[in-house]
Protein backbone atom coordinates (compact mmCIF):
# COMPACT_ATOMS: atom_id res chain seq x y z
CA UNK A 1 -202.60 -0.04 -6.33
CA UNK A 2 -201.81 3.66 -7.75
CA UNK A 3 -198.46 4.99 -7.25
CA UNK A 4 -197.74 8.52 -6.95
CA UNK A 5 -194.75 10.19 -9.05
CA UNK A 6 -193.54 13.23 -10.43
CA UNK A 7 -193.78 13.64 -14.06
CA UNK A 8 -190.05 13.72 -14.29
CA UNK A 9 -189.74 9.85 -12.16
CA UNK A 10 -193.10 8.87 -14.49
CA UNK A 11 -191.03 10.07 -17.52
CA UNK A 12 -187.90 7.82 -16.40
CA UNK A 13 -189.99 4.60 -15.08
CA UNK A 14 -192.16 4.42 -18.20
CA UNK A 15 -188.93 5.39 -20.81
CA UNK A 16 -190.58 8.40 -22.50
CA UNK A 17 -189.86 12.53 -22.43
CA UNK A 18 -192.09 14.42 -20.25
CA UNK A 19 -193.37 15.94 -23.42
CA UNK A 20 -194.98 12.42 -23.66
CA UNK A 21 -196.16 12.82 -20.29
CA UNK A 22 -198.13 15.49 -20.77
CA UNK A 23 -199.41 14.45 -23.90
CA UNK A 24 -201.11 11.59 -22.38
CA UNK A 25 -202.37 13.45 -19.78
CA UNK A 26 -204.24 15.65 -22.22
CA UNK A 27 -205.56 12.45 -24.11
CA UNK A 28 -206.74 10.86 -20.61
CA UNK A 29 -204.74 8.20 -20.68
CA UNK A 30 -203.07 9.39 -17.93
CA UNK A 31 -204.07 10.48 -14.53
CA UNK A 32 -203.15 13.15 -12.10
CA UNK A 33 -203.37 14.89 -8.86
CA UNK A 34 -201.85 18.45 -7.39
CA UNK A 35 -200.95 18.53 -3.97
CA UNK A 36 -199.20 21.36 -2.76
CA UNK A 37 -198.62 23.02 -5.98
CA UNK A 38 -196.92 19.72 -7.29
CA UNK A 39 -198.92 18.04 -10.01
CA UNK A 40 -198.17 13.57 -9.31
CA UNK A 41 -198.98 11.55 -11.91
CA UNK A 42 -201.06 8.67 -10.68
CA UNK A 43 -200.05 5.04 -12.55
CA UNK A 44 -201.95 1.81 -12.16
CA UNK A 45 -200.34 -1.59 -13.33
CA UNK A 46 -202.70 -1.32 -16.71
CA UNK A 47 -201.28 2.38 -17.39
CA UNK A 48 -197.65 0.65 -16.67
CA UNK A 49 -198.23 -1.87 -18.98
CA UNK A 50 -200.00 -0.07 -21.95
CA UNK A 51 -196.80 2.29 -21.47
CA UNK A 52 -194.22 -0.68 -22.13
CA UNK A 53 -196.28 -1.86 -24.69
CA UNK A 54 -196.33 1.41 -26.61
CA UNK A 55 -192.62 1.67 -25.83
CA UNK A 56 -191.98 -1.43 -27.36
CA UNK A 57 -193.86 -1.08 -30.32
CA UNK A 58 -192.19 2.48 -30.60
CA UNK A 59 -188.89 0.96 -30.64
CA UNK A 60 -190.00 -1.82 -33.25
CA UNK A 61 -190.76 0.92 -35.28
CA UNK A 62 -188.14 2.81 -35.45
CA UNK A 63 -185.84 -0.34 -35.65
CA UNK A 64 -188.25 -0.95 -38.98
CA UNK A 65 -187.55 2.53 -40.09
CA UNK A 66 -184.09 2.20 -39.05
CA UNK A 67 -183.67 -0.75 -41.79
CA UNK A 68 -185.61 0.54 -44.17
CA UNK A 69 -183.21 3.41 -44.46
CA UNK A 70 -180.82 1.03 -44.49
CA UNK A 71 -181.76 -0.64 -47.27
CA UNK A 72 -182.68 2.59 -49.32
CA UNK A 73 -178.70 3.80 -48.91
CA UNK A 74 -177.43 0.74 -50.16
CA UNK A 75 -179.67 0.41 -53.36
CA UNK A 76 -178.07 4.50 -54.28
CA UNK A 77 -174.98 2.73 -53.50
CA UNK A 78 -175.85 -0.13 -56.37
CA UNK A 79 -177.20 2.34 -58.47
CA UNK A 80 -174.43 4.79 -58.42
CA UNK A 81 -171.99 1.94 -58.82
CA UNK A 82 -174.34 0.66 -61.86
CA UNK A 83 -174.04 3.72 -63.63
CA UNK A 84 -170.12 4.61 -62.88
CA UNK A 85 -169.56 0.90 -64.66
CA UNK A 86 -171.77 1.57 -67.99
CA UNK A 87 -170.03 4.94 -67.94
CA UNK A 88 -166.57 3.43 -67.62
CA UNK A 89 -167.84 0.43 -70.31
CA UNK A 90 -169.17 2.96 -72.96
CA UNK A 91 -165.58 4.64 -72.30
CA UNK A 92 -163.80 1.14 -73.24
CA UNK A 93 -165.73 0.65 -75.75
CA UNK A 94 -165.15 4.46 -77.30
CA UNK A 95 -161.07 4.14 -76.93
CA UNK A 96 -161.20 0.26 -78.95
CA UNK A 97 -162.83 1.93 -81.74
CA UNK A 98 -160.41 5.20 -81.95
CA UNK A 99 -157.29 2.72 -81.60
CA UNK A 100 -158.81 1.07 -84.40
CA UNK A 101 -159.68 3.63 -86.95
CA UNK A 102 -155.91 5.23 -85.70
CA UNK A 103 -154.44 1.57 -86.70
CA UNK A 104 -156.40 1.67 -89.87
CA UNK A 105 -155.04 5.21 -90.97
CA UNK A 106 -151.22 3.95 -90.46
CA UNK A 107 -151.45 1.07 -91.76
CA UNK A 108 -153.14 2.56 -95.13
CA UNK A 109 -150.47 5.42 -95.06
CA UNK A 110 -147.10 3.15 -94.70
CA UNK A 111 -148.68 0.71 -97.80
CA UNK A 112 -149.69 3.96 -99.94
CA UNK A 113 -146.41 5.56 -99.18
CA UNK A 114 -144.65 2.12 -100.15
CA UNK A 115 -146.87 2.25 -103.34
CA UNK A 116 -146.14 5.67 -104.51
CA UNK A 117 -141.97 4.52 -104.14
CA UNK A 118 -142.08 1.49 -106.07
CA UNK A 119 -144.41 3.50 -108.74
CA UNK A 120 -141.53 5.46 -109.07
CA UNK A 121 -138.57 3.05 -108.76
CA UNK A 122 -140.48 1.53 -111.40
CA UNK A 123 -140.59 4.19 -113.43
CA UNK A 124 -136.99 5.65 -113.13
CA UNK A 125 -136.24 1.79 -114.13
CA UNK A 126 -138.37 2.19 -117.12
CA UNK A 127 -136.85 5.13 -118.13
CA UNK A 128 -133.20 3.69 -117.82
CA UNK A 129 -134.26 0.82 -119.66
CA UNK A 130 -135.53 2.88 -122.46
CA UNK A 131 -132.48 5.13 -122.63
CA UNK A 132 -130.49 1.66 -122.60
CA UNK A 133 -132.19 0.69 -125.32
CA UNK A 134 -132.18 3.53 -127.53
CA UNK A 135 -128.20 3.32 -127.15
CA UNK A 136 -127.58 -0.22 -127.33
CA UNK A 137 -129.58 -0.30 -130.45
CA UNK A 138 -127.90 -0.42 -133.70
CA UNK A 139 -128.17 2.10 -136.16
CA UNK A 140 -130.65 2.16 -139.17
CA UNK A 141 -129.41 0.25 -142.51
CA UNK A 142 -129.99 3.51 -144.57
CA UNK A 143 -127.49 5.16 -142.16
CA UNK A 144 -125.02 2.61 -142.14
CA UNK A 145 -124.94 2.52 -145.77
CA UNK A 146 -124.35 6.14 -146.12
CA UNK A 147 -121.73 6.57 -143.63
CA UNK A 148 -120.07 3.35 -144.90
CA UNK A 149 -119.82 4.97 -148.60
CA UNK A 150 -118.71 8.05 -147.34
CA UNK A 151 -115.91 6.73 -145.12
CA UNK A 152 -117.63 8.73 -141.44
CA UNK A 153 -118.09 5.32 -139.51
CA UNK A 154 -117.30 1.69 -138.95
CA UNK A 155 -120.14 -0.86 -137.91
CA UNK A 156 -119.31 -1.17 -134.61
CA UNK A 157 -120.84 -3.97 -132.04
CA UNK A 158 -121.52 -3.25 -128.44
CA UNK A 159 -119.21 -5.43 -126.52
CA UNK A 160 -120.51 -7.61 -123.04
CA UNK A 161 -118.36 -4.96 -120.75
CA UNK A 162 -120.17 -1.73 -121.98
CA UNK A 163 -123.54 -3.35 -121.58
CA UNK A 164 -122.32 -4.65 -117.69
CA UNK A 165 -121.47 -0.79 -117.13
CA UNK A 166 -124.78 0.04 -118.17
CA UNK A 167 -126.76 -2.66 -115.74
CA UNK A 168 -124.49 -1.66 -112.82
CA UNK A 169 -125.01 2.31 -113.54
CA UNK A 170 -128.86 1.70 -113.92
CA UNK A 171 -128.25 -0.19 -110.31
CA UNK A 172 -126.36 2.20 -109.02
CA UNK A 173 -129.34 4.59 -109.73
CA UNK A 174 -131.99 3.06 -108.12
CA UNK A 175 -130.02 1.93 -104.89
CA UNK A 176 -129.50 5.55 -104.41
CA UNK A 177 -133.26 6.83 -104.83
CA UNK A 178 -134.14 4.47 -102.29
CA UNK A 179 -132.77 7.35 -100.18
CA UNK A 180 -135.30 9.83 -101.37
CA UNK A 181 -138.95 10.31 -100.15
CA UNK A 182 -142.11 11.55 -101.98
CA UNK A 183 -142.35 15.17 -100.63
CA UNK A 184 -146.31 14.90 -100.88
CA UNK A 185 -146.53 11.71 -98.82
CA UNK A 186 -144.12 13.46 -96.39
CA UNK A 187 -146.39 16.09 -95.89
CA UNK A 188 -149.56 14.44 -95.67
CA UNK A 189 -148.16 12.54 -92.75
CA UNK A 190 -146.99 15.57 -91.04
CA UNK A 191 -150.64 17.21 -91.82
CA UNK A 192 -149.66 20.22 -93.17
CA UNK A 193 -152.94 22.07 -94.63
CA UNK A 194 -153.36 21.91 -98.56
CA UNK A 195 -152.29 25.77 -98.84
CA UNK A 196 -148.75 24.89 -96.58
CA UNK A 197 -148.24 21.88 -99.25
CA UNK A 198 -148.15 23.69 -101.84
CA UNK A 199 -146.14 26.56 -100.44
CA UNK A 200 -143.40 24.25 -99.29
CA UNK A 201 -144.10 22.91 -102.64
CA UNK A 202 -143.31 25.94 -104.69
CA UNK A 203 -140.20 26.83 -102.46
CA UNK A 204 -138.41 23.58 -102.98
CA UNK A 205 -139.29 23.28 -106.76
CA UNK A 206 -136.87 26.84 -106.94
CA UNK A 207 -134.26 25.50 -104.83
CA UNK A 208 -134.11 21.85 -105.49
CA UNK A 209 -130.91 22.76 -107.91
CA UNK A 210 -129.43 24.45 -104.70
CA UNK A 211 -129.81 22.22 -102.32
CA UNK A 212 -128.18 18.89 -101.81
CA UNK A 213 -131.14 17.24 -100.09
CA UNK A 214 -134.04 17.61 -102.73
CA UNK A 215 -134.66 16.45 -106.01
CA UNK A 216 -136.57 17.28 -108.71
CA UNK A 217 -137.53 14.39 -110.93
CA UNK A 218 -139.65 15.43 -113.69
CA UNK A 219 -141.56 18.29 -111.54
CA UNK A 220 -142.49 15.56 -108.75
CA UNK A 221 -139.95 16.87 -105.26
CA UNK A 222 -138.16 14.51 -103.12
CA UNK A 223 -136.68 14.91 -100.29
CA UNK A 224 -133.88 12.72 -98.54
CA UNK A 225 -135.01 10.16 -96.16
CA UNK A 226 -134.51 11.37 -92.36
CA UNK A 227 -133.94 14.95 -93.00
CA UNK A 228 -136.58 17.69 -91.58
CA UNK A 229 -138.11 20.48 -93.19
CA UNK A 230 -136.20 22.86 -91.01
CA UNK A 231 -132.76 21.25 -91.97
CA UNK A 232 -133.03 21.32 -95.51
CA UNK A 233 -134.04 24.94 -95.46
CA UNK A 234 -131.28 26.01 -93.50
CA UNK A 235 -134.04 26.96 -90.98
């Protein structure tokens, strides 16, 4: 048994546009009539049921497509997330090795800084040992003789308290350059340029017998511990 509808009620009773309609009336799968100027399609329980079937299979695919764009999105997710953690990992990994080489650099500057003071607390020790020496040593028999004879001097030996005075002076003398600092080391750390060195150099080498924060020991500057540049300038 046909039924007779409009292509708008055959649109809404088979779920499809009227475009879809009147493509299958141009393929033949469709039939019509025009009575009165009005153009009924004409459906049959076969053209009802190929229509739900190609409905249904419509709908399966675009339920297929429908997950399959689903499951595109969320491997961009995975990827984008993949690369943000290698990017973040290779950024770990960079920061480890500058804190390293950083912790290196310190640690080689505080023990070469220690070395270059005890070098020279060693050798301001040296040289106070040698001067000891040279006056606690007892004069030459030849001279002896010949100031003896001629009345100028009495042998004289060097009694326990004189050579105490000399220990505690010699002491005394290297508690107090503890206090100083190599002015090259001093400037290394700050990271002054070599032509800045050796400017700062020059200008303390003229004043160091001006000013009560540098000294000049044998050409080599230092500088007293915890004062800046600025303050010993009278910048």
């Amino acid at each position: 048994m046909e039924k007779k509808l409009t292509v708008t009620e055959a649109a809404k009773l088979l779920g499809v546009s009227k475009e879809a309609i009147y493509n299958r009336l141009r393929r033949g799968s469709l039939q019509s009539v025009v009575e009165e100027g009005v153009k009924y399609i004409l459906l049959t329980k076969t053209s009802s049921k190929e229509s739900l079937s190609s409905r249904k299979a419509t709908d399966n695919n675009t339920a297929e497509s429908a997950y399959i764009e689903l499951l595109k999105n969320q491997v961009e997710e995975l990827k984008q997330k993949n690369e943000k953690l290698e990017s973040d990992k290779e950024r770990l990994v960079a920061d480890k090795e500058r804190l390293l080489i950083e912790s290196k650099e310190k640690i080689e500057m505080i023990y070469k800084e220690r070395d270059e003071q005890l070098k020279a607390i060693l050798a301001l020790a040296n040289r106070q040992i040698g001067v000891a020496s040279e006056v606690t040593s007892p004069p030459s028999n030849t001279f002896q003789r010949t100031a003896a004879e001629h009345g100028y001097v009495e042998e004289v030996d060097i009694t326990d308290e004189e050579e105490d005075e000399s220990v505690q002076e010699e002491e005394e003398l290297l508690e107090s350059y503890s206090d100083w600092r190599d002015l090259r080391s001093y400037l290394k750390e700050k990271g002054f340029s070599k032509k800045e060195k050796q400017q700062i150099n020059d200008v303390l080498t003229k004043k160091a017998s001006q000013l009560n924060d540098v000294l000049d020991k044998n050409g080599k500057i230092f500088i007293k511990k915890g004062k800046k540049l600025k303050e010993i300038l009278g910048e």
